[in-house]
C-alpha atoms as a PDB file:
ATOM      1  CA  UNK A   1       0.000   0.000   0.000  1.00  0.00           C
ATOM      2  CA  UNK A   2       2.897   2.404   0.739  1.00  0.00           C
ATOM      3  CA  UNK A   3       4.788   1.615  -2.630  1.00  0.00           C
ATOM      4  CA  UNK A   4       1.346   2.223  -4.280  1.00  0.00           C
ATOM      5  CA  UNK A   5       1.125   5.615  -2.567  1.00  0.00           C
ATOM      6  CA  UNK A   6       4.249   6.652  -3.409  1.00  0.00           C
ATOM      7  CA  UNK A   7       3.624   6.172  -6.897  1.00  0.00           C
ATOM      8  CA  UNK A   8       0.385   7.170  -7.058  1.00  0.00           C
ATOM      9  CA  UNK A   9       1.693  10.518  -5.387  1.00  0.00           C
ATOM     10  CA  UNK A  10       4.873  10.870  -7.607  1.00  0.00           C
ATOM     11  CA  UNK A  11       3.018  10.240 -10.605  1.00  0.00           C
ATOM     12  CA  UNK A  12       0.607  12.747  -9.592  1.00  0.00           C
ATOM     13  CA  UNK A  13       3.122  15.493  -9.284  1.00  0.00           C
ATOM     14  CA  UNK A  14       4.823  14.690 -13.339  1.00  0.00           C
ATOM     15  CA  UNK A  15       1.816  14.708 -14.749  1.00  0.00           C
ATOM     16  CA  UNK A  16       1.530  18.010 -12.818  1.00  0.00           C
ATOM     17  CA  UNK A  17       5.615  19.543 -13.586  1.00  0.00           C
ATOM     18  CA  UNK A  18       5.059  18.037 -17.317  1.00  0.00           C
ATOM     19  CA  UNK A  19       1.646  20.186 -18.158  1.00  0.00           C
ATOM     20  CA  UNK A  20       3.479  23.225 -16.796  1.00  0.00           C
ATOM     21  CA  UNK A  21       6.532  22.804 -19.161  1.00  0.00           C
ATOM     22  CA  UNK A  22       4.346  21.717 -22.399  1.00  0.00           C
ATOM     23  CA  UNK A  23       2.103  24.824 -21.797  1.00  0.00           C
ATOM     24  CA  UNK A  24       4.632  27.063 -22.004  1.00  0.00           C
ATOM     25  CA  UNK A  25       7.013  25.680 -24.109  1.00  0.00           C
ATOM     26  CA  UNK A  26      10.059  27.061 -25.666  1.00  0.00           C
ATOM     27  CA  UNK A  27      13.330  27.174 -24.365  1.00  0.00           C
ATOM     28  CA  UNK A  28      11.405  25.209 -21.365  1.00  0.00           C
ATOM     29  CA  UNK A  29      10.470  22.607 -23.180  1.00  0.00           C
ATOM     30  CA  UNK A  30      13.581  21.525 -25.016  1.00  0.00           C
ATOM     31  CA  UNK A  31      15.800  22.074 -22.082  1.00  0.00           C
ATOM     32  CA  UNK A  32      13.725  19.590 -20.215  1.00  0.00           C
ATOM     33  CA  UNK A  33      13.697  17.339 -23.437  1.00  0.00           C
ATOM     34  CA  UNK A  34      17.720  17.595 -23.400  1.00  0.00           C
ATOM     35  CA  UNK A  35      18.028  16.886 -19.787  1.00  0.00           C
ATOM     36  CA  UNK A  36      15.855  13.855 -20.016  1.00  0.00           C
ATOM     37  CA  UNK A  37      17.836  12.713 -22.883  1.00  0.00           C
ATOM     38  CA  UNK A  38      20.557  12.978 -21.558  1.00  0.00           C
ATOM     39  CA  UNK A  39      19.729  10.850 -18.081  1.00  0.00           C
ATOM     40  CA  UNK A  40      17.927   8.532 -20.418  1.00  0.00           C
ATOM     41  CA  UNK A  41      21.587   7.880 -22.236  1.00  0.00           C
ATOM     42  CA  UNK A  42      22.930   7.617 -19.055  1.00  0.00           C
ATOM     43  CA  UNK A  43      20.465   5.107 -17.490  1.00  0.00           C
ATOM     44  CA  UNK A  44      21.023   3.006 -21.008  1.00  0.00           C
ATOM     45  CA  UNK A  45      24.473   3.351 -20.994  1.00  0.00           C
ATOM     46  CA  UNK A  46      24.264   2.001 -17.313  1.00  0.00           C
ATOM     47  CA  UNK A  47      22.108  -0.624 -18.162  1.00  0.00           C
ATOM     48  CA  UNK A  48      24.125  -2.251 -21.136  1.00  0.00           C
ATOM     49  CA  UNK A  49      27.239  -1.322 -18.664  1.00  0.00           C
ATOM     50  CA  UNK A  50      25.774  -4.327 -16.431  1.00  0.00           C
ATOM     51  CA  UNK A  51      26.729  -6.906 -19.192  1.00  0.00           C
ATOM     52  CA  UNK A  52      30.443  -8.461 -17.957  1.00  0.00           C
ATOM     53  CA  UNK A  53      31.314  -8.107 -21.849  1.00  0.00           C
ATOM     54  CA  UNK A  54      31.825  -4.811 -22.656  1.00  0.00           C
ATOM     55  CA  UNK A  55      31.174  -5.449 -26.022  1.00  0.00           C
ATOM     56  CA  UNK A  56      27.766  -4.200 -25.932  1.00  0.00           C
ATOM     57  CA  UNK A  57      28.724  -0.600 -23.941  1.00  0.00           C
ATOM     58  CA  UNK A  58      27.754   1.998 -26.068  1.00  0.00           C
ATOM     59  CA  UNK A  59      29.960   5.115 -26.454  1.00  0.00           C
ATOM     60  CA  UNK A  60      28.286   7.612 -23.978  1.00  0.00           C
ATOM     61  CA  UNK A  61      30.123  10.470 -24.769  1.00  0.00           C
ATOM     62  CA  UNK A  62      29.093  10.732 -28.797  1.00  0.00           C
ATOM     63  CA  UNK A  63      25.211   9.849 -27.245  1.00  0.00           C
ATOM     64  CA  UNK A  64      25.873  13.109 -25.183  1.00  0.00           C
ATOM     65  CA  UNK A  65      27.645  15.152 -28.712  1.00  0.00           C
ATOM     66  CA  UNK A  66      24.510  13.739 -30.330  1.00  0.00           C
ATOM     67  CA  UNK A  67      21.706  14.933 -27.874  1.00  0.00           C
ATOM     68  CA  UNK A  68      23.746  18.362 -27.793  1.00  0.00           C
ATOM     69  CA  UNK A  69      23.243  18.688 -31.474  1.00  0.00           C
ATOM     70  CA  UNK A  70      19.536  18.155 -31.224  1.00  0.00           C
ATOM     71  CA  UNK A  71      19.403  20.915 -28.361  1.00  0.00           C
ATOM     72  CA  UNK A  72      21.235  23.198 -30.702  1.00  0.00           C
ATOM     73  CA  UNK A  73      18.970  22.219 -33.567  1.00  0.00           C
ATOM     74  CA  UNK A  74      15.787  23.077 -31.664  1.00  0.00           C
ATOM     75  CA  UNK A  75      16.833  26.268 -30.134  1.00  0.00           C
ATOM     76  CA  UNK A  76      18.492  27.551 -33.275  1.00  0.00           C
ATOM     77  CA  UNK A  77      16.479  25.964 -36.239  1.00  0.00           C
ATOM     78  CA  UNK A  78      18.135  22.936 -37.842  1.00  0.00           C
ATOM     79  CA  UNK A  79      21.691  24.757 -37.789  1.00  0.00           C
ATOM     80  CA  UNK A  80      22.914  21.491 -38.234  1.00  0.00           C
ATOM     81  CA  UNK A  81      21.578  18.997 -40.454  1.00  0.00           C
ATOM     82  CA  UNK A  82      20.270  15.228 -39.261  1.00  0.00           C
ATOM     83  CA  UNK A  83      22.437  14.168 -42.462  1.00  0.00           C
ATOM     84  CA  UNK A  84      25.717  15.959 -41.161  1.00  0.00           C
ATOM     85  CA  UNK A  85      25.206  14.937 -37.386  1.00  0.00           C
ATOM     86  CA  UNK A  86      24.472  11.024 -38.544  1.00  0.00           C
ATOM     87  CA  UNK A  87      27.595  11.208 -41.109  1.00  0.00           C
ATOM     88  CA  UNK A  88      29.584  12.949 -38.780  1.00  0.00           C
ATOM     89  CA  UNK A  89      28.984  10.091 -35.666  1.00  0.00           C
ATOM     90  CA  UNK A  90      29.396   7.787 -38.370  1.00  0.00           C
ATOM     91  CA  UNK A  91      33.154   8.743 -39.523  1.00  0.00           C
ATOM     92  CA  UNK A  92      33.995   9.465 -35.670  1.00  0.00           C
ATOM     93  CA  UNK A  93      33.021   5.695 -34.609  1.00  0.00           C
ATOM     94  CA  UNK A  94      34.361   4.207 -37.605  1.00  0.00           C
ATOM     95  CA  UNK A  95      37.690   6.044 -36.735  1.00  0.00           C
ATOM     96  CA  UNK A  96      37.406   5.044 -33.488  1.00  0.00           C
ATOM     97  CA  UNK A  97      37.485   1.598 -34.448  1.00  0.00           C
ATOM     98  CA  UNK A  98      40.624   2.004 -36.691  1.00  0.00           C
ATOM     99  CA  UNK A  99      42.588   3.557 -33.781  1.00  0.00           C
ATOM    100  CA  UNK A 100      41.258   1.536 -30.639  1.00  0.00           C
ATOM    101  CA  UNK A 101      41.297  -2.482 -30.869  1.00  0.00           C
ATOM    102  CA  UNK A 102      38.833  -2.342 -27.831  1.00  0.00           C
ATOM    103  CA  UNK A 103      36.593  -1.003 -29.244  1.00  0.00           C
ATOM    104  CA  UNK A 104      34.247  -3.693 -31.337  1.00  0.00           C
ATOM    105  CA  UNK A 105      31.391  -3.371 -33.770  1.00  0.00           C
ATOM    106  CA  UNK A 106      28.955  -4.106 -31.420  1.00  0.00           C
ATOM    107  CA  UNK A 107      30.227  -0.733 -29.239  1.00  0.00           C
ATOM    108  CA  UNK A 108      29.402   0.916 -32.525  1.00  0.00           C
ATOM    109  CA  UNK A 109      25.320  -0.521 -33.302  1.00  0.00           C
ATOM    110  CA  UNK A 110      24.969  -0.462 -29.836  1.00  0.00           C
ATOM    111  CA  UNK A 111      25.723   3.414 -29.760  1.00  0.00           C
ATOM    112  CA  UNK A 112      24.037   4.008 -32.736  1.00  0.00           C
ATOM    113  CA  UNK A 113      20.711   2.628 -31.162  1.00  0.00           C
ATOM    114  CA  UNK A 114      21.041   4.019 -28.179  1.00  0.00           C
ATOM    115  CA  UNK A 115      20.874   8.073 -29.911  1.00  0.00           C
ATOM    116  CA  UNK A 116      18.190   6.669 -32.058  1.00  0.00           C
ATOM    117  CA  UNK A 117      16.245   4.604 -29.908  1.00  0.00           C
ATOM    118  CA  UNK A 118      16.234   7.977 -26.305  1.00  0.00           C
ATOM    119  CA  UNK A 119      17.129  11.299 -27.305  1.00  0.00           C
ATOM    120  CA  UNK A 120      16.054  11.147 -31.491  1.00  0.00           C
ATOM    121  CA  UNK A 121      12.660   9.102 -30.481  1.00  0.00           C
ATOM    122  CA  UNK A 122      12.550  11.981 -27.589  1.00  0.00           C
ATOM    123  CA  UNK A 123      12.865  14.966 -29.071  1.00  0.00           C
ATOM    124  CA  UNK A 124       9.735  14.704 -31.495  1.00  0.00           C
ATOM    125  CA  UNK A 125       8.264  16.093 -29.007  1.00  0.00           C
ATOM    126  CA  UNK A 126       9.725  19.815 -29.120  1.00  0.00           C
ATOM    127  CA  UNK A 127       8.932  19.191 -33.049  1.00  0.00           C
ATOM    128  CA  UNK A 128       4.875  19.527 -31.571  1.00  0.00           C
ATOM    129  CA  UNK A 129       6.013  22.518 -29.897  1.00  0.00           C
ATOM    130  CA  UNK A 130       3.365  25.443 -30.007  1.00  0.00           C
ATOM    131  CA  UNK A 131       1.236  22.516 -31.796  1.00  0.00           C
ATOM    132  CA  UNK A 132      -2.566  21.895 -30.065  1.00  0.00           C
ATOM    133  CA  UNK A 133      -1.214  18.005 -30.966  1.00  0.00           C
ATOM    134  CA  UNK A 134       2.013  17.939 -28.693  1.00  0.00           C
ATOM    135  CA  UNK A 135      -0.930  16.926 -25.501  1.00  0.00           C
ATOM    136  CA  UNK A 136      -1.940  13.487 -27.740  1.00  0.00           C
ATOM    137  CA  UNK A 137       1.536  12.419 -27.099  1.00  0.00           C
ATOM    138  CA  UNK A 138       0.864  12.235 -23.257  1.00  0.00           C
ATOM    139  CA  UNK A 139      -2.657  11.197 -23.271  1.00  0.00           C
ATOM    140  CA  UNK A 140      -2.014   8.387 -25.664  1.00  0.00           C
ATOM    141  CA  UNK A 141       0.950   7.001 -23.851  1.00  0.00           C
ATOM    142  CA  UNK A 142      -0.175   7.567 -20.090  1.00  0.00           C
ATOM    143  CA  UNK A 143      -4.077   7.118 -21.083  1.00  0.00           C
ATOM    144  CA  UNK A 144      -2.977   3.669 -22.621  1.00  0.00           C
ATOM    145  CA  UNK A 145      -0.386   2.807 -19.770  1.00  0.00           C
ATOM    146  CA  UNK A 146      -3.385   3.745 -16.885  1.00  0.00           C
ATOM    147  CA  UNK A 147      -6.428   1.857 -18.371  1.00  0.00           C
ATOM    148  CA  UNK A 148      -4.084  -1.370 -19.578  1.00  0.00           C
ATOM    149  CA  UNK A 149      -3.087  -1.332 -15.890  1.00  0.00           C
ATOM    150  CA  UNK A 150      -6.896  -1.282 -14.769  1.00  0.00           C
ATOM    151  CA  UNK A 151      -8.631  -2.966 -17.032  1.00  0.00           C
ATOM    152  CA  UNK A 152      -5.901  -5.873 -16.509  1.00  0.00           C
ATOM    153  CA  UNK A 153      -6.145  -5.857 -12.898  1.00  0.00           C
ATOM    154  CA  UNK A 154     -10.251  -6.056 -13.051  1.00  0.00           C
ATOM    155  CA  UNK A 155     -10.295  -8.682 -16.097  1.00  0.00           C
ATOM    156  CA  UNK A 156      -7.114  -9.645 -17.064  1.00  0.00           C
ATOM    157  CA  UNK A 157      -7.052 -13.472 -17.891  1.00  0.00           C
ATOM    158  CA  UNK A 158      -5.036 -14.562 -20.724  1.00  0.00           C
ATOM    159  CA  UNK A 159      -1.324 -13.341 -20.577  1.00  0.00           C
ATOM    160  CA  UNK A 160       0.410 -11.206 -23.615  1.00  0.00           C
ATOM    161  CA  UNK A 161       3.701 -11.492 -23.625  1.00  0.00           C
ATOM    162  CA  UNK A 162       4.966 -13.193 -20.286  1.00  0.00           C
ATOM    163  CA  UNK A 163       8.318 -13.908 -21.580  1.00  0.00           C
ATOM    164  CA  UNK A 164       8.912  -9.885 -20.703  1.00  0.00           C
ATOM    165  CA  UNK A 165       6.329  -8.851 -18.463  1.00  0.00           C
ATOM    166  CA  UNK A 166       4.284 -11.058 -16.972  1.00  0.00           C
ATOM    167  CA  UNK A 167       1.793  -8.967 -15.141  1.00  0.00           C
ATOM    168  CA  UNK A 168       0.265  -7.926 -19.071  1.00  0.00           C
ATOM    169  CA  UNK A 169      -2.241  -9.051 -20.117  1.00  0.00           C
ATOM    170  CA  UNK A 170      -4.323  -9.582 -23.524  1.00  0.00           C
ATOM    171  CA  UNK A 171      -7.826  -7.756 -21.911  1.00  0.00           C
ATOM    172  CA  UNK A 172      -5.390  -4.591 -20.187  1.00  0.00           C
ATOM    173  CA  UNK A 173      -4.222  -3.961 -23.907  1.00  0.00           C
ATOM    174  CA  UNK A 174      -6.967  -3.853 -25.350  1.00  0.00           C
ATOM    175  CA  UNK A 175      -8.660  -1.718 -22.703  1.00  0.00           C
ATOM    176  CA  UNK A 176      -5.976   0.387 -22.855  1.00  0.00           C
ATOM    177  CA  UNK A 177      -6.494   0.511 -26.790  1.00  0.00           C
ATOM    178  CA  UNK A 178     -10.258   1.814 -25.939  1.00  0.00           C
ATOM    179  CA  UNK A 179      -9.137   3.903 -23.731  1.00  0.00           C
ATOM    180  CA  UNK A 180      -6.464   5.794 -26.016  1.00  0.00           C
ATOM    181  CA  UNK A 181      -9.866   6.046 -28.641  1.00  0.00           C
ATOM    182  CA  UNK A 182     -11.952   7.671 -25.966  1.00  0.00           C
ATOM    183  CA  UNK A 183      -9.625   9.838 -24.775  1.00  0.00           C
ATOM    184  CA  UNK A 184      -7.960  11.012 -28.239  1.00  0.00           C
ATOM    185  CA  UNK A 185     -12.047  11.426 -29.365  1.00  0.00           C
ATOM    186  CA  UNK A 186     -13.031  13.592 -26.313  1.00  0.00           C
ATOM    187  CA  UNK A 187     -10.006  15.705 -27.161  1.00  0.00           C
ATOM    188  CA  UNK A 188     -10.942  16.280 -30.365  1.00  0.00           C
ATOM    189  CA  UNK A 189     -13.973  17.022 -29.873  1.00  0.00           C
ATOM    190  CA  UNK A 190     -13.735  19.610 -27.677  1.00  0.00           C
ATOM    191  CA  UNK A 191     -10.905  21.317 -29.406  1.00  0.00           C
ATOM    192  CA  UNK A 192     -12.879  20.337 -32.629  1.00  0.00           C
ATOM    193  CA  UNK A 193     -10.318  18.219 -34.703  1.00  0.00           C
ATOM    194  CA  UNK A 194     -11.726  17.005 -37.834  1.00  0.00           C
ATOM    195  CA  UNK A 195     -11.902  14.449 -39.276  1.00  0.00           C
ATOM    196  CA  UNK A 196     -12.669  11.948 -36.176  1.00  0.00           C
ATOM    197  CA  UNK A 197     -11.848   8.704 -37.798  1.00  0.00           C
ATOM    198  CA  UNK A 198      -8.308  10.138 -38.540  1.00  0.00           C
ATOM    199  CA  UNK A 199      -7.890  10.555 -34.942  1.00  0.00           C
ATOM    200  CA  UNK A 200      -9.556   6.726 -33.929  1.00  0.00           C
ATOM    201  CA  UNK A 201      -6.449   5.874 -35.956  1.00  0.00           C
ATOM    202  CA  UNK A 202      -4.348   7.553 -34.614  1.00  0.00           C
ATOM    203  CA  UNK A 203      -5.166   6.587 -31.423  1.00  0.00           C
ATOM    204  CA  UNK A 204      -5.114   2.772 -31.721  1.00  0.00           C
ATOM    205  CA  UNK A 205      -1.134   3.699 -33.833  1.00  0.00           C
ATOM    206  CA  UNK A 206      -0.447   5.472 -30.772  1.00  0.00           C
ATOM    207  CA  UNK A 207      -1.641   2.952 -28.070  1.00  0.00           C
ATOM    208  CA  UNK A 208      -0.309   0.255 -29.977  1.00  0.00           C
ATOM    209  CA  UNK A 209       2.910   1.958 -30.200  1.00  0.00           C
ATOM    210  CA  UNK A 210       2.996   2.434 -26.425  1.00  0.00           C
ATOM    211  CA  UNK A 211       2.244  -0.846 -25.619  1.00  0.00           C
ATOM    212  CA  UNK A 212       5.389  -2.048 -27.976  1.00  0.00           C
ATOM    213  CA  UNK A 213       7.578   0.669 -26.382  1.00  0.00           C
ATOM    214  CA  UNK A 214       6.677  -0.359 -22.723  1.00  0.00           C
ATOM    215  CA  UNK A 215       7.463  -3.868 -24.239  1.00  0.00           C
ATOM    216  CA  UNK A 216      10.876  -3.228 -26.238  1.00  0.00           C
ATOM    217  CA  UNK A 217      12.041  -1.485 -22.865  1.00  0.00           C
ATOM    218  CA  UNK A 218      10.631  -4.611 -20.815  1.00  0.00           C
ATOM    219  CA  UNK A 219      13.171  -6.747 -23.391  1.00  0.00           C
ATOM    220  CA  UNK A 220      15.960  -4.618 -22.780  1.00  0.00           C
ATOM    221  CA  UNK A 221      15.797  -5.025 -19.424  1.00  0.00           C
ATOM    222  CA  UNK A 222      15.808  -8.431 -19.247  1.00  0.00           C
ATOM    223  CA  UNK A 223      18.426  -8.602 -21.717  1.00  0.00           C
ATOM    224  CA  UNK A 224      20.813  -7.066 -19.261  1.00  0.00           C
ATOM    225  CA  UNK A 225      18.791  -8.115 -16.044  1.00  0.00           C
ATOM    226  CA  UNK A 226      17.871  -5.600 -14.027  1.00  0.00           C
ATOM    227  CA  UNK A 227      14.504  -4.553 -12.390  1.00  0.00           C
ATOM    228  CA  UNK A 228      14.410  -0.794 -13.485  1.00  0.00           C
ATOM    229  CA  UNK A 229      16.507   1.849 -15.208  1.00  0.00           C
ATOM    230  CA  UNK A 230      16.936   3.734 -12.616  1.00  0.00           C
ATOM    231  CA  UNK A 231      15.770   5.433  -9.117  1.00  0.00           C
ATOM    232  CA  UNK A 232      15.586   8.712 -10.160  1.00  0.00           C
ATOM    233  CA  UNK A 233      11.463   8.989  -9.790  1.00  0.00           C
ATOM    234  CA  UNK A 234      10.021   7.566  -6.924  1.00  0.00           C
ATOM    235  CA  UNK A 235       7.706   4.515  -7.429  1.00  0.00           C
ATOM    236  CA  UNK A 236       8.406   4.746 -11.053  1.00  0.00           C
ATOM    237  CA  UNK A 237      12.243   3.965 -11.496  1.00  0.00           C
ATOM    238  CA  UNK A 238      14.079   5.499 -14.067  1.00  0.00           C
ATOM    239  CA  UNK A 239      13.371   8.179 -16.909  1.00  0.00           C
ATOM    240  CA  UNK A 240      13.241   5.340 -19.336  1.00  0.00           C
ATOM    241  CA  UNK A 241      10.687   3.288 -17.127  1.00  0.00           C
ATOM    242  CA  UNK A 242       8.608   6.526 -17.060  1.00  0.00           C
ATOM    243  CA  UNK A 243       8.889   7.605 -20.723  1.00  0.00           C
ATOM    244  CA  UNK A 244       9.194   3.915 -22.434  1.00  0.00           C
ATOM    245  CA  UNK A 245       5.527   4.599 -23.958  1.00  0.00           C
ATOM    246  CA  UNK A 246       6.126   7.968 -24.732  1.00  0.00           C
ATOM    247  CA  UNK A 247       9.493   7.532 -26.615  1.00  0.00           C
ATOM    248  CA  UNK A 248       7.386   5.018 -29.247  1.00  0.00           C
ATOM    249  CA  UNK A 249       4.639   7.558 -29.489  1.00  0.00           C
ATOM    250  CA  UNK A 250       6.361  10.878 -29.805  1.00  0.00           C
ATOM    251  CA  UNK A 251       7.499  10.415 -33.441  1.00  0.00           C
ATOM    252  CA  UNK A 252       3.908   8.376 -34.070  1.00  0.00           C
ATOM    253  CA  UNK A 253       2.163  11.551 -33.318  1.00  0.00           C
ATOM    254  CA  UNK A 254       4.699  13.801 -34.979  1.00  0.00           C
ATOM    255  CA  UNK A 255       4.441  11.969 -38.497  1.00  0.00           C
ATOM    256  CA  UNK A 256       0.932  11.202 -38.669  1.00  0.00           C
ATOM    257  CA  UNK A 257       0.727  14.977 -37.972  1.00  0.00           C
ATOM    258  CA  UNK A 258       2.836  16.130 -41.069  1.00  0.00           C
ATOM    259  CA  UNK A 259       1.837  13.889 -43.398  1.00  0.00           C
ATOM    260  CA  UNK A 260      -1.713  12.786 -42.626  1.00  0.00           C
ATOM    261  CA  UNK A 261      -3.296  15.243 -40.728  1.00  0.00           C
ATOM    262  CA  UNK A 262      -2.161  18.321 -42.456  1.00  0.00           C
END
């Protein structure tokens, strides 16, 4: 009862810090993207660090250059290409394998996922800045994450994916899929989105998404066995066991935006 409490509260107050930085955006908003990148490639880089071969530790300093470049790019409009910054890692971990025999392919894909998979994923997010859309990130991803969790609890019989987290189960998903519908619906309704069924589909993309991101992080975990990323929020763990959902549905949103939407 205590740990629920604790994360009940906790949970309470991000929902509460995170509307306060989304409404007013700017220079807010992609600081606090940039700082959680930048735990989130720590708590990664932590993670894979608790495999005895170091074979799969990814380089955290060029995950650090990287998420730096996407600050600069938000803050000063795409000063510096996606191209140059990808080439540019590229050439430095290539080189990097020339010059250091420790350092093996898999350092290389491993770092290479780890920019795409936290701070890239991540900062989709400032993309929605100053966009009305920017909230359907957060109330697909913690709308689907809530409702799984209660609708699994209440009927939650037949298991979906116990291999990487057992408690899941086949009814919570697809509450939490009618959940995401209602939610992303009401929304549009009252800020009067049209058309509807363009938003149904995005909400079951989204919710689905979540579901696989809460699920890909699940893997990861186990892959390098531990419990949670980190400590940092109470109840919750790490930054990456908070924003697993959101990092799948960030760039969702963002492209269904720009290309269907609008």
């Amino acid at each position: 009862m205590k740990d629920f409490a604790i994360r009940t509260i906790s949970g309470i107050i991000g929902v509460i810090i995170v509307m306060f930085i989304v409404s007013k955006g700017g220079i807010m908003l992609d600081l606090s993207i940039f700082f959680v990148s930048l735990i989130g490639i720590y708590e990664l880089n932590k993670a894979f660090g608790n495999i005895k071969d170091n074979k799969m530790v990814p380089n955290i300093w060029l995950g650090i250059l990287f998420t730096c470049g996407l600050f600069i790019n938000s803050i000063n409009n795409n000063v510096l290409p996606f191209n140059l910054m990808i080439n540019l890692m590229m050439l430095v971990l290539l080189i990097i394998i020339v010059l250091n025999k420790k350092i093996s392919v898999y350092n290389v894909s491993i770092t290479l996922f780890s920019v795409m998979y936290v701070p890239f994923f991540m900062f989709h997010i400032v993309y929605l800045d100053k966009s009305i859309y920017i909230w359907l990130v957060f109330i697909i991803a913690w709308g689907t994450d809530t409702f799984a969790y209660i609708f699994g609890n209440l009927m939650g019989k037949r298991k979906l994916c116990p291999e990487l987290s057992p408690h899941k189960t086949l009814e919570g998903s697809i509450g939490g899929v009618l959940a995401s519908i209602f939610l992303v619906l009401a929304f549009s309704i009252y800020f009067n989105i049209a058309p509807l069924w363009k938003m149904i589909i995005l909400s079951v993309l989204g919710s689905v998404g979540a579901q696989f991101g809460d699920l890909a992080a699940s893997r990861i975990k186990r892959t390098v066995n531990i419990k949670d990323y980190g400590y940092i929020i109470p109840g919750h763990g790490g930054v990456l066991d908070r924003f697993d959902s959101i990092i799948f549905v960030a760039p969702i949103v963002y492209y269904y935006v720009s290309y269907i939407l609008k």
